[in-house]
N, C-alpha and C. Protein backbone atom coordinates (compact mmCIF):
# COMPACT_ATOMS: atom_id res chain seq x y z
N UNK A 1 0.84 -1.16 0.00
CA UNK A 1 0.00 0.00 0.00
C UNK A 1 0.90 1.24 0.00
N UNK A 2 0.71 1.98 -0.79
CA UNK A 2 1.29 3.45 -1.12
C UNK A 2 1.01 4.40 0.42
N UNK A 3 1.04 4.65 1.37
CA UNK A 3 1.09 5.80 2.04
C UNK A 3 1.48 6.65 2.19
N UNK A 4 3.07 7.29 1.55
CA UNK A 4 3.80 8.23 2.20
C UNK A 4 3.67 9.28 0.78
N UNK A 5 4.29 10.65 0.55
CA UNK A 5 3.36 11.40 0.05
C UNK A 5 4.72 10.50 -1.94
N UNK A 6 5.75 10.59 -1.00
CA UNK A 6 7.39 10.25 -1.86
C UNK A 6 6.81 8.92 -2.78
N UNK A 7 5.89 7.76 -1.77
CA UNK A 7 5.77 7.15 -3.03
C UNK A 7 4.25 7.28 -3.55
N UNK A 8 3.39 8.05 -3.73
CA UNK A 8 2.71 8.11 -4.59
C UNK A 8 2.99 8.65 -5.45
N UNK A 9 3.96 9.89 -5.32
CA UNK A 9 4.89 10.53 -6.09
C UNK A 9 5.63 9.50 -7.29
N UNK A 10 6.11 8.90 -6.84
CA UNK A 10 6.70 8.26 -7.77
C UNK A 10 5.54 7.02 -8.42
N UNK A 11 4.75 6.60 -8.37
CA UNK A 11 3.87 5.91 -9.02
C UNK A 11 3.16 7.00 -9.78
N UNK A 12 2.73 7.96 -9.41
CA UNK A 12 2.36 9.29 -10.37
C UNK A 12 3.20 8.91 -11.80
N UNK A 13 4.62 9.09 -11.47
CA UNK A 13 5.74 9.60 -12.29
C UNK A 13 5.83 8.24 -13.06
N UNK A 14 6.10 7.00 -12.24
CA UNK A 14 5.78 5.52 -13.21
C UNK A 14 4.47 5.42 -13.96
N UNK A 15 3.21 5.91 -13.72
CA UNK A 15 2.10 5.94 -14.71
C UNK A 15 2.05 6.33 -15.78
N UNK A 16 2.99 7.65 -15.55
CA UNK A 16 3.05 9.14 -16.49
C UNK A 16 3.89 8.00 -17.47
N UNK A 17 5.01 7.34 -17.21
CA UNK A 17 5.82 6.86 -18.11
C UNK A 17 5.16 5.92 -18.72
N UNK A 18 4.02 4.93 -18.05
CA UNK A 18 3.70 4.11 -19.23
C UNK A 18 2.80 4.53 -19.87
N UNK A 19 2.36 5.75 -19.43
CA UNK A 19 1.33 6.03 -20.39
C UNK A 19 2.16 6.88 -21.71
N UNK A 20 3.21 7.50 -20.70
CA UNK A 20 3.81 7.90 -22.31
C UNK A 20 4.17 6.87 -23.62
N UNK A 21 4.56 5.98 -23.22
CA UNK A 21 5.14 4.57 -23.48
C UNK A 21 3.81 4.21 -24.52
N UNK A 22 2.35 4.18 -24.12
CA UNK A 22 1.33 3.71 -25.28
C UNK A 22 1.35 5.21 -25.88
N UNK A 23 1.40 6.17 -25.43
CA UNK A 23 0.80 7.14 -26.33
C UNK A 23 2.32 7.06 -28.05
N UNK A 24 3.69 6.75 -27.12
CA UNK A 24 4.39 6.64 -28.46
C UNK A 24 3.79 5.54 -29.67
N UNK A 25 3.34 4.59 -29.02
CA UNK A 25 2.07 3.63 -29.71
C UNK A 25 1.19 3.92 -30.62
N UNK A 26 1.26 5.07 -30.62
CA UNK A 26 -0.48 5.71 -31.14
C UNK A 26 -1.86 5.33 -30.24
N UNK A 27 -1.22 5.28 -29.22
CA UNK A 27 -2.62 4.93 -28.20
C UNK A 27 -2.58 6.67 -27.24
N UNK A 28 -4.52 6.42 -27.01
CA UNK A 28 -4.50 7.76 -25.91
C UNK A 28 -4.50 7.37 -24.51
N UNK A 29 -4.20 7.67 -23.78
CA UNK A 29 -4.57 7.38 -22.51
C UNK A 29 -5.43 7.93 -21.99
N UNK A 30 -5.78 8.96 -22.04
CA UNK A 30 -6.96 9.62 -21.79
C UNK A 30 -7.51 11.11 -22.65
N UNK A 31 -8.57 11.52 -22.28
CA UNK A 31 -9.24 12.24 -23.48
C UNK A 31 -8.66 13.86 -22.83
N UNK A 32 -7.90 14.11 -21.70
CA UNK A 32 -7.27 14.95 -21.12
C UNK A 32 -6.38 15.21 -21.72
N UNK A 33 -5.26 15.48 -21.07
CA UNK A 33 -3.66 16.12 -21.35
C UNK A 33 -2.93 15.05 -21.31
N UNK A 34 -2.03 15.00 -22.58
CA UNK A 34 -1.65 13.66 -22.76
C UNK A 34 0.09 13.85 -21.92
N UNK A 35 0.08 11.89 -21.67
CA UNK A 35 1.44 12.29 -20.63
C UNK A 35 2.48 13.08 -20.58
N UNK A 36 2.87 13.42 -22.55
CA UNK A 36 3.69 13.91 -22.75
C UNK A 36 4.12 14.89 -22.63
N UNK A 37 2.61 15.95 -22.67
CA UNK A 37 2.65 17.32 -21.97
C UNK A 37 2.60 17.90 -20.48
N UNK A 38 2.49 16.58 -19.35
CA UNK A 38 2.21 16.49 -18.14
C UNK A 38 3.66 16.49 -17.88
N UNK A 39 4.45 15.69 -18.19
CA UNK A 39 5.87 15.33 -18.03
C UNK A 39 6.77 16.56 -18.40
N UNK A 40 6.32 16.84 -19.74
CA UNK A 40 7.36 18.38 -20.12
C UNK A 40 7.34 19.52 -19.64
N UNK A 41 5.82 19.72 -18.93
CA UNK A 41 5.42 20.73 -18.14
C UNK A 41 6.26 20.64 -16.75
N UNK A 42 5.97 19.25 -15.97
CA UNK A 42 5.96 19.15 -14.68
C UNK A 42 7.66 19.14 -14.41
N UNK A 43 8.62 18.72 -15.06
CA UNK A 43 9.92 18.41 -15.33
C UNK A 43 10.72 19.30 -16.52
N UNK A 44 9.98 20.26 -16.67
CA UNK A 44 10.89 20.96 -17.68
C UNK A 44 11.59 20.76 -18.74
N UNK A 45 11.09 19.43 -19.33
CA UNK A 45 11.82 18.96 -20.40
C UNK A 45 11.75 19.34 -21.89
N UNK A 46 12.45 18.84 -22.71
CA UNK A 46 12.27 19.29 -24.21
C UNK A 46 12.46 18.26 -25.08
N UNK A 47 11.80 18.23 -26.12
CA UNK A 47 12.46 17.27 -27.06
C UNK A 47 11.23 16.29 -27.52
N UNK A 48 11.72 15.37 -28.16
CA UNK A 48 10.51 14.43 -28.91
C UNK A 48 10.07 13.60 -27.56
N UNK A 49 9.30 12.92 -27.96
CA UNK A 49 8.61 12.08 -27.39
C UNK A 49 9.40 11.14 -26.75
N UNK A 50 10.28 10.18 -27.52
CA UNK A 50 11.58 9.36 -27.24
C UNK A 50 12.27 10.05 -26.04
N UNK A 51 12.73 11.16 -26.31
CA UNK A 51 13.62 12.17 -25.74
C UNK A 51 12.89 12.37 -24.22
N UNK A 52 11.78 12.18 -23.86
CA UNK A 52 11.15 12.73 -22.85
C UNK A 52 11.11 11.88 -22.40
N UNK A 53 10.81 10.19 -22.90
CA UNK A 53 10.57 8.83 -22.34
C UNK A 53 11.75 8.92 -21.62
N UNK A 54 13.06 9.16 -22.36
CA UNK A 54 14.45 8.59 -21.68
C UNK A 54 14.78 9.74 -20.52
N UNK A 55 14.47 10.36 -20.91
CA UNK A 55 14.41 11.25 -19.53
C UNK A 55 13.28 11.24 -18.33
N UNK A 56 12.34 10.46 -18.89
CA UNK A 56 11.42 10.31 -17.25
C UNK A 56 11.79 9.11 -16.76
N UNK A 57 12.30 8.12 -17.33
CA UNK A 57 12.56 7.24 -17.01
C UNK A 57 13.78 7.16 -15.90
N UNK A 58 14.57 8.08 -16.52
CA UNK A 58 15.77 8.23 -15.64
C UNK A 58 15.35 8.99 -14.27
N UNK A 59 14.54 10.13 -14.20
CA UNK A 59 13.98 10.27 -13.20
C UNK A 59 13.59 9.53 -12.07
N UNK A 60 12.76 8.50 -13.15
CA UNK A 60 12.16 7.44 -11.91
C UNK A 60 13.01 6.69 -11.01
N UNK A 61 13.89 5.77 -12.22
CA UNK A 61 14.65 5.43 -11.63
C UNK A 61 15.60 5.94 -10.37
N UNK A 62 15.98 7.74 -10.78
CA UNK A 62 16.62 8.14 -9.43
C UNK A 62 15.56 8.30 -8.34
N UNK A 63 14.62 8.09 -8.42
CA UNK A 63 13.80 8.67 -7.01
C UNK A 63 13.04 7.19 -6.60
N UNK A 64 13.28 6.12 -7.49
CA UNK A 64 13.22 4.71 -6.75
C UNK A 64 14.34 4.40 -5.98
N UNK A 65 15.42 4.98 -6.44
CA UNK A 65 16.74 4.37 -5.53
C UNK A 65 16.83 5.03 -3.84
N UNK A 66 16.04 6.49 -4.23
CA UNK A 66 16.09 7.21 -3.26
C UNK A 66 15.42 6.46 -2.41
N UNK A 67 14.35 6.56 -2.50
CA UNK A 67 12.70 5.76 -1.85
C UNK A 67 13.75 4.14 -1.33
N UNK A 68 14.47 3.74 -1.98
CA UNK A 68 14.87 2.46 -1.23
C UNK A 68 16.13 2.67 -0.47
N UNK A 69 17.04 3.94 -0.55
CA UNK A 69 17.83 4.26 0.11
C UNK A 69 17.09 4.25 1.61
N UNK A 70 16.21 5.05 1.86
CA UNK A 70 15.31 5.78 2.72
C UNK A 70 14.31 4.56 3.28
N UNK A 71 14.59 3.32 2.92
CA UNK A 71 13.93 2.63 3.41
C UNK A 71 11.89 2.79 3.29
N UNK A 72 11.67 3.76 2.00
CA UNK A 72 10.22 4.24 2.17
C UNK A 72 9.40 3.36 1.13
N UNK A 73 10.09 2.34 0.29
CA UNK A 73 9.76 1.20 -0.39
C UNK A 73 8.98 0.22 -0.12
N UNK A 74 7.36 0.13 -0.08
CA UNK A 74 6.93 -0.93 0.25
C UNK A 74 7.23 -2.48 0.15
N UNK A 75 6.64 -2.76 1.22
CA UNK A 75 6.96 -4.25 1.20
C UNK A 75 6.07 -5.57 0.51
């Protein structure tokens, strides 16, 4: 179970990625704001679509290591 604010945070940020992940697909994820503009907005990023994947990804990854540094990693 998600409780603490760090990892919903980061399941936010892992959603955002797979949804970016179908939208490179040609799939929508929703009839809203698509991930790609949630991600470039929220993270300041630039670049294609690809370009934004490899960069949220890397994100995640640093703030999973954190979250398990910190012991805030569910069990």
């Amino acid at each position: 179970m998600l409780t603490m604010p760090e990892q919903i945070h980061a399941f936010r940020i892992a959603t955002l990625v797979s949804g970016l992940k179908l939208e490179i697909r040609g799939l929508s994820v929703s009839r809203g704001r698509s991930c790609y503009s949630i991600l470039k907005d929220e993270f300041s990023l630039t670049g294609s679509r690809a370009k934004v994947l490899v960069t949220a990804q890397q994100i995640l990854d640093d703030l999973k290591k954190e979250l398990a540094a910190t012991d805030k990693v569910p069990a």
